[in-house]
C-alpha atoms as a PDB file:
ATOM      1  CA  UNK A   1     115.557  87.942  96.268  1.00  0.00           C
ATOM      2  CA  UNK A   2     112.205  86.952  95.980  1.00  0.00           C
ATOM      3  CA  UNK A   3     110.253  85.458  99.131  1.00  0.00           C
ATOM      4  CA  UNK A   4     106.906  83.550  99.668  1.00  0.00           C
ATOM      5  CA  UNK A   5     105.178  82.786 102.764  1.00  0.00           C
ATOM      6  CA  UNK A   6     102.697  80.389 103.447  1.00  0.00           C
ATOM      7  CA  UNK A   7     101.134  78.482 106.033  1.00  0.00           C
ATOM      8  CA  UNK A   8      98.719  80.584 107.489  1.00  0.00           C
ATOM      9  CA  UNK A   9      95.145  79.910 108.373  1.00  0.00           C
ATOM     10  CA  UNK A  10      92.704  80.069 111.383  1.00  0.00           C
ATOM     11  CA  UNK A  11      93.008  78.482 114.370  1.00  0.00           C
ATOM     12  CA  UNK A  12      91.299  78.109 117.558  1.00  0.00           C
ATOM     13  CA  UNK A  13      93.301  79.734 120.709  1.00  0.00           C
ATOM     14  CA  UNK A  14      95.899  77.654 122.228  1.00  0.00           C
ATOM     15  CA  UNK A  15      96.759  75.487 118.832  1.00  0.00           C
ATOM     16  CA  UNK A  16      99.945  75.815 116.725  1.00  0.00           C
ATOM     17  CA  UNK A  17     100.816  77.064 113.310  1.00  0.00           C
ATOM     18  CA  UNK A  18     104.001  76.721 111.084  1.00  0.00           C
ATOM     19  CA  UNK A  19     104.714  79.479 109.314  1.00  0.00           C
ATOM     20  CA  UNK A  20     107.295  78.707 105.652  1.00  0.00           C
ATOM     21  CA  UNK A  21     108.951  81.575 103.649  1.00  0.00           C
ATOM     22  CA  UNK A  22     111.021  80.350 100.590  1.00  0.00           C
ATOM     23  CA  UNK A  23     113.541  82.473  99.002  1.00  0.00           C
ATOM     24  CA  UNK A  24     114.465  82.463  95.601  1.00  0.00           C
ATOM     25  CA  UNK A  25     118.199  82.818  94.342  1.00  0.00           C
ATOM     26  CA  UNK A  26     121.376  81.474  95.511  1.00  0.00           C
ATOM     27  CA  UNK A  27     122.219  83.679  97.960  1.00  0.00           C
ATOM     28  CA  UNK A  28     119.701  83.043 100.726  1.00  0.00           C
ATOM     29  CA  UNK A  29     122.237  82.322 103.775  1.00  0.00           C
ATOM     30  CA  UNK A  30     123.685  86.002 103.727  1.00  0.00           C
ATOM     31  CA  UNK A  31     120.401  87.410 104.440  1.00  0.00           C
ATOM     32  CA  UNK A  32     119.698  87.595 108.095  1.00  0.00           C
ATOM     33  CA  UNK A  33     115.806  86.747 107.768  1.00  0.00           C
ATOM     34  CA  UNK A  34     112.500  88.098 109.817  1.00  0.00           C
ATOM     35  CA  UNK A  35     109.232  87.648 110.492  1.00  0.00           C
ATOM     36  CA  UNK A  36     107.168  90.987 110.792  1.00  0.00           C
ATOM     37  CA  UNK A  37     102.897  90.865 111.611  1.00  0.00           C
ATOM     38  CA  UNK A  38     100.669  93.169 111.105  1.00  0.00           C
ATOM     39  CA  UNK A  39      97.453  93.953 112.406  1.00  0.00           C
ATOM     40  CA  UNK A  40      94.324  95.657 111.579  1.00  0.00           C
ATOM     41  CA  UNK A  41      95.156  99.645 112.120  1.00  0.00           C
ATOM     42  CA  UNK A  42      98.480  99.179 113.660  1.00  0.00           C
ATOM     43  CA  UNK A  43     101.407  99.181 112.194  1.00  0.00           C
ATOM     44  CA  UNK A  44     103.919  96.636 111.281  1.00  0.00           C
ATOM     45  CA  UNK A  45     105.676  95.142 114.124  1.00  0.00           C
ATOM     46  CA  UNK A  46     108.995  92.544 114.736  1.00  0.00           C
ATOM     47  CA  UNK A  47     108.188  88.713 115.445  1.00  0.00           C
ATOM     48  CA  UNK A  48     111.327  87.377 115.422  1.00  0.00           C
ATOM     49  CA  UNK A  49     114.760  87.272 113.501  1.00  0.00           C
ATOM     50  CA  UNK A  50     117.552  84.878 112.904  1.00  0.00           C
ATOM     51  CA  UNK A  51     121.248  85.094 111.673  1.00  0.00           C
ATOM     52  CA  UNK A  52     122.343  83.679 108.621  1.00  0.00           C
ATOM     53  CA  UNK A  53     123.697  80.198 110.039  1.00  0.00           C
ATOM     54  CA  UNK A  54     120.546  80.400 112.188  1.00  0.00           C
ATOM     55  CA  UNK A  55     123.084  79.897 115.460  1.00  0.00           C
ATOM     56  CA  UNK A  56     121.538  83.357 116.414  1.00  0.00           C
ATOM     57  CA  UNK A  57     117.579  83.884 117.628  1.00  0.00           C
ATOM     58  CA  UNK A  58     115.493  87.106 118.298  1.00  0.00           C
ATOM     59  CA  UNK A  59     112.134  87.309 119.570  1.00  0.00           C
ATOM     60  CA  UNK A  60     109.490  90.407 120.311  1.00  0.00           C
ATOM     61  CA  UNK A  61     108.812  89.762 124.459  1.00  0.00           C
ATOM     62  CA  UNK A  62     105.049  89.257 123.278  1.00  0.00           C
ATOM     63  CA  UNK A  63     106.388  86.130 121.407  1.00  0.00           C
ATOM     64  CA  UNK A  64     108.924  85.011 123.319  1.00  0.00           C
ATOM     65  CA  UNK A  65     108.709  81.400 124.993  1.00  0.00           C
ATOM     66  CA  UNK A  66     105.885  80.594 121.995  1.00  0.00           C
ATOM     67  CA  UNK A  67     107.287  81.114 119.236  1.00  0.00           C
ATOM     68  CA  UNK A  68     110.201  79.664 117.576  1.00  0.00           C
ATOM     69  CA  UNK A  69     112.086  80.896 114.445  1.00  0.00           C
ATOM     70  CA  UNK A  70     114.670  78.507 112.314  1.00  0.00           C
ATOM     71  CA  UNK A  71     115.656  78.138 108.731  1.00  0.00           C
ATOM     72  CA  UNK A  72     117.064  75.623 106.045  1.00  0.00           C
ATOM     73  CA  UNK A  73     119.716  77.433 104.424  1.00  0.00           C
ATOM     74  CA  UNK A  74     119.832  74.174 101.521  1.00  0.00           C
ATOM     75  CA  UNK A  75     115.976  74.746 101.348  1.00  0.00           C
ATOM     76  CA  UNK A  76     116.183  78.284 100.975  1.00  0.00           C
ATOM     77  CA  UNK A  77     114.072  78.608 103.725  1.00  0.00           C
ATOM     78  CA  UNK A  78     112.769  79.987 107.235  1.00  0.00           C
ATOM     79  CA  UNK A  79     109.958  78.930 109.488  1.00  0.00           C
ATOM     80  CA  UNK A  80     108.192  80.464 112.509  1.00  0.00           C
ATOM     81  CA  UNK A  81     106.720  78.064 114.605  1.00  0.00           C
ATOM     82  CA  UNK A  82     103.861  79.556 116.776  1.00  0.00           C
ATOM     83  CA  UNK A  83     102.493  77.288 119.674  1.00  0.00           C
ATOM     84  CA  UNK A  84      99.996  78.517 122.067  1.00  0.00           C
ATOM     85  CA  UNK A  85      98.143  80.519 119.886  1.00  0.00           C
ATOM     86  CA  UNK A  86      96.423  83.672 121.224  1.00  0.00           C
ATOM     87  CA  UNK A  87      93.877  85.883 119.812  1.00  0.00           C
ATOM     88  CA  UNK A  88      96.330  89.009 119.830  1.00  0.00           C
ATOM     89  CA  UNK A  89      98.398  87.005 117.583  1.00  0.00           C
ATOM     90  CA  UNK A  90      96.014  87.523 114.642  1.00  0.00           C
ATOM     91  CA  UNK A  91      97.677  89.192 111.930  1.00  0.00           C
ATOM     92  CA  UNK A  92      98.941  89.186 108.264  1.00  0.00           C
ATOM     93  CA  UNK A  93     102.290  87.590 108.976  1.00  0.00           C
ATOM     94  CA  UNK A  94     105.657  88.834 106.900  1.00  0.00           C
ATOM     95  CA  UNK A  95     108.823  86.955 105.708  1.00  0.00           C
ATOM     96  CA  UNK A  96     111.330  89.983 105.444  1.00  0.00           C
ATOM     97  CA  UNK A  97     115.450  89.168 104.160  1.00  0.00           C
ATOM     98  CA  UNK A  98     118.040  91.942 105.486  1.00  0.00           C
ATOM     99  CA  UNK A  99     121.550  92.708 104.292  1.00  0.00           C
ATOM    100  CA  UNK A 100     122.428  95.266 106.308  1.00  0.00           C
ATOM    101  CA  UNK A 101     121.429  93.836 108.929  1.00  0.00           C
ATOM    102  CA  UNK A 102     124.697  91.600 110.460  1.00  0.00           C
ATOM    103  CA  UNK A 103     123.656  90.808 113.839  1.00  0.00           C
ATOM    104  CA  UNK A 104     121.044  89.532 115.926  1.00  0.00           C
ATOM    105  CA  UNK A 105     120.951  90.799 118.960  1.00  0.00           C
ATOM    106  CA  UNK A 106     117.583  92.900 119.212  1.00  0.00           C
ATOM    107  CA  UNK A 107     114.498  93.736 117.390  1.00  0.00           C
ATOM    108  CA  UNK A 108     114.708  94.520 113.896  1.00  0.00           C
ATOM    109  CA  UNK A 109     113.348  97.788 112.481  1.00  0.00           C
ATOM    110  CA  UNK A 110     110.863  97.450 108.973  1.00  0.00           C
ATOM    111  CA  UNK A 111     113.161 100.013 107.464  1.00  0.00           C
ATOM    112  CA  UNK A 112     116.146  97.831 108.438  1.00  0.00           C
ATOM    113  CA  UNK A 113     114.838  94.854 105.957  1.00  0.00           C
ATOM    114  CA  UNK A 114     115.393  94.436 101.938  1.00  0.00           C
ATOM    115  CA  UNK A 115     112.875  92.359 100.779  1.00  0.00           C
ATOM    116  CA  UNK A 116     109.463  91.581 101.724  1.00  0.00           C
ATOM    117  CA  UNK A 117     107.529  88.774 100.814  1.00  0.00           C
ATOM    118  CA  UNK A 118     103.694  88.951 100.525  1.00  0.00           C
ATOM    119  CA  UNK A 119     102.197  88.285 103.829  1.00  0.00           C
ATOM    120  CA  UNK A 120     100.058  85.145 105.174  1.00  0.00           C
ATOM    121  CA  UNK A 121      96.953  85.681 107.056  1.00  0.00           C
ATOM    122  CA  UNK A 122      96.953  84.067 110.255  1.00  0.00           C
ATOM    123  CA  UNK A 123      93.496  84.325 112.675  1.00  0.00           C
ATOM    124  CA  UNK A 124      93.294  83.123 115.912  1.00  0.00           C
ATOM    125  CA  UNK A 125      89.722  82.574 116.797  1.00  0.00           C
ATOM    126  CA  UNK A 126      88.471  82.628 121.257  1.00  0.00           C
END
C-alpha cells in the first residue's frame, strides 16, 4: 500500500483545513487508517483513527470536538477535517494504514501502523 497526503498549507488561527490521503491498491477498506503529526523536536503523536467501514472514530483529547476524521473506501481515501485551527496544531501531518490494528477504540501507537505516507506540512500562524 502506497499512501499520499495532501492538503496542507498555512493558515491563520481559528480557520479550517482538509487534510486527503489516497491509497493505492485494492485493498484499502481492510486497513484501519490514521492520522499521526509531528512537531518540531517532539515526537510523533496520534490525531485520530478510523475503522475500516469508517462506522468507528478515534480522536487524541487535544483534537477532539475539532477535528473530524472520515474516509471513501470507493475513493481509496481518508480525510481529516481540522476546524478551529490553533497554533499548537502546527505540524507535518501523517496518513498511516494498519493491519493489525482491528479496532478502534483508543489511540493508536506509531509502531502499531504499516504504512506511512509522506507527511503534509500544516502551519497555523497567531
Amino acid at each position: 500500500v502506497q499512501l499520499q497526503a495532501s492538503g496542507g498549507g498555512l493558515v491563520h488561527v481559528g480557520e479550517s483545513l482538509t487534510l486527503s490521503c489516497v491509497a493505492s491498491g485494492r485493498t484499502f477498506s481492510s486497513y484501519v487508517m490514521g492520522w499521526f503529526r509531528q512537531a518540531p523536536g517532539k515526537e510523533r503523536e496520534f490525531v485520530a483513527a478510523i475503522s475500516r467501514s469508517g462506522g468507528n472514530t478515534y480522536y487524541a483529547d487535544s483534537v477532539k470536538g475539532r477535528f473530524t476524521i472520515s474516509r471513501d473506501n470507493a475513493k481509496n481515501t481518508v480525510y481529516l477535517q481540522m476546524d478551529s485551527l490553533k497554533p499548537e496544531d502546527t505540524a507535518v501531518y501523517y496518513c498511516a494504514a494498519s493491519f493489525r490494528y482491528t479496532v478502534v477504540t483508543g489511540p493508536f501507537h506509531p509502531f502499531g501502523m504499516d504504512y506511512w505516507g509522506k507527511g503534509t506540512q500544516v502551519t497555523v500562524s497567531s
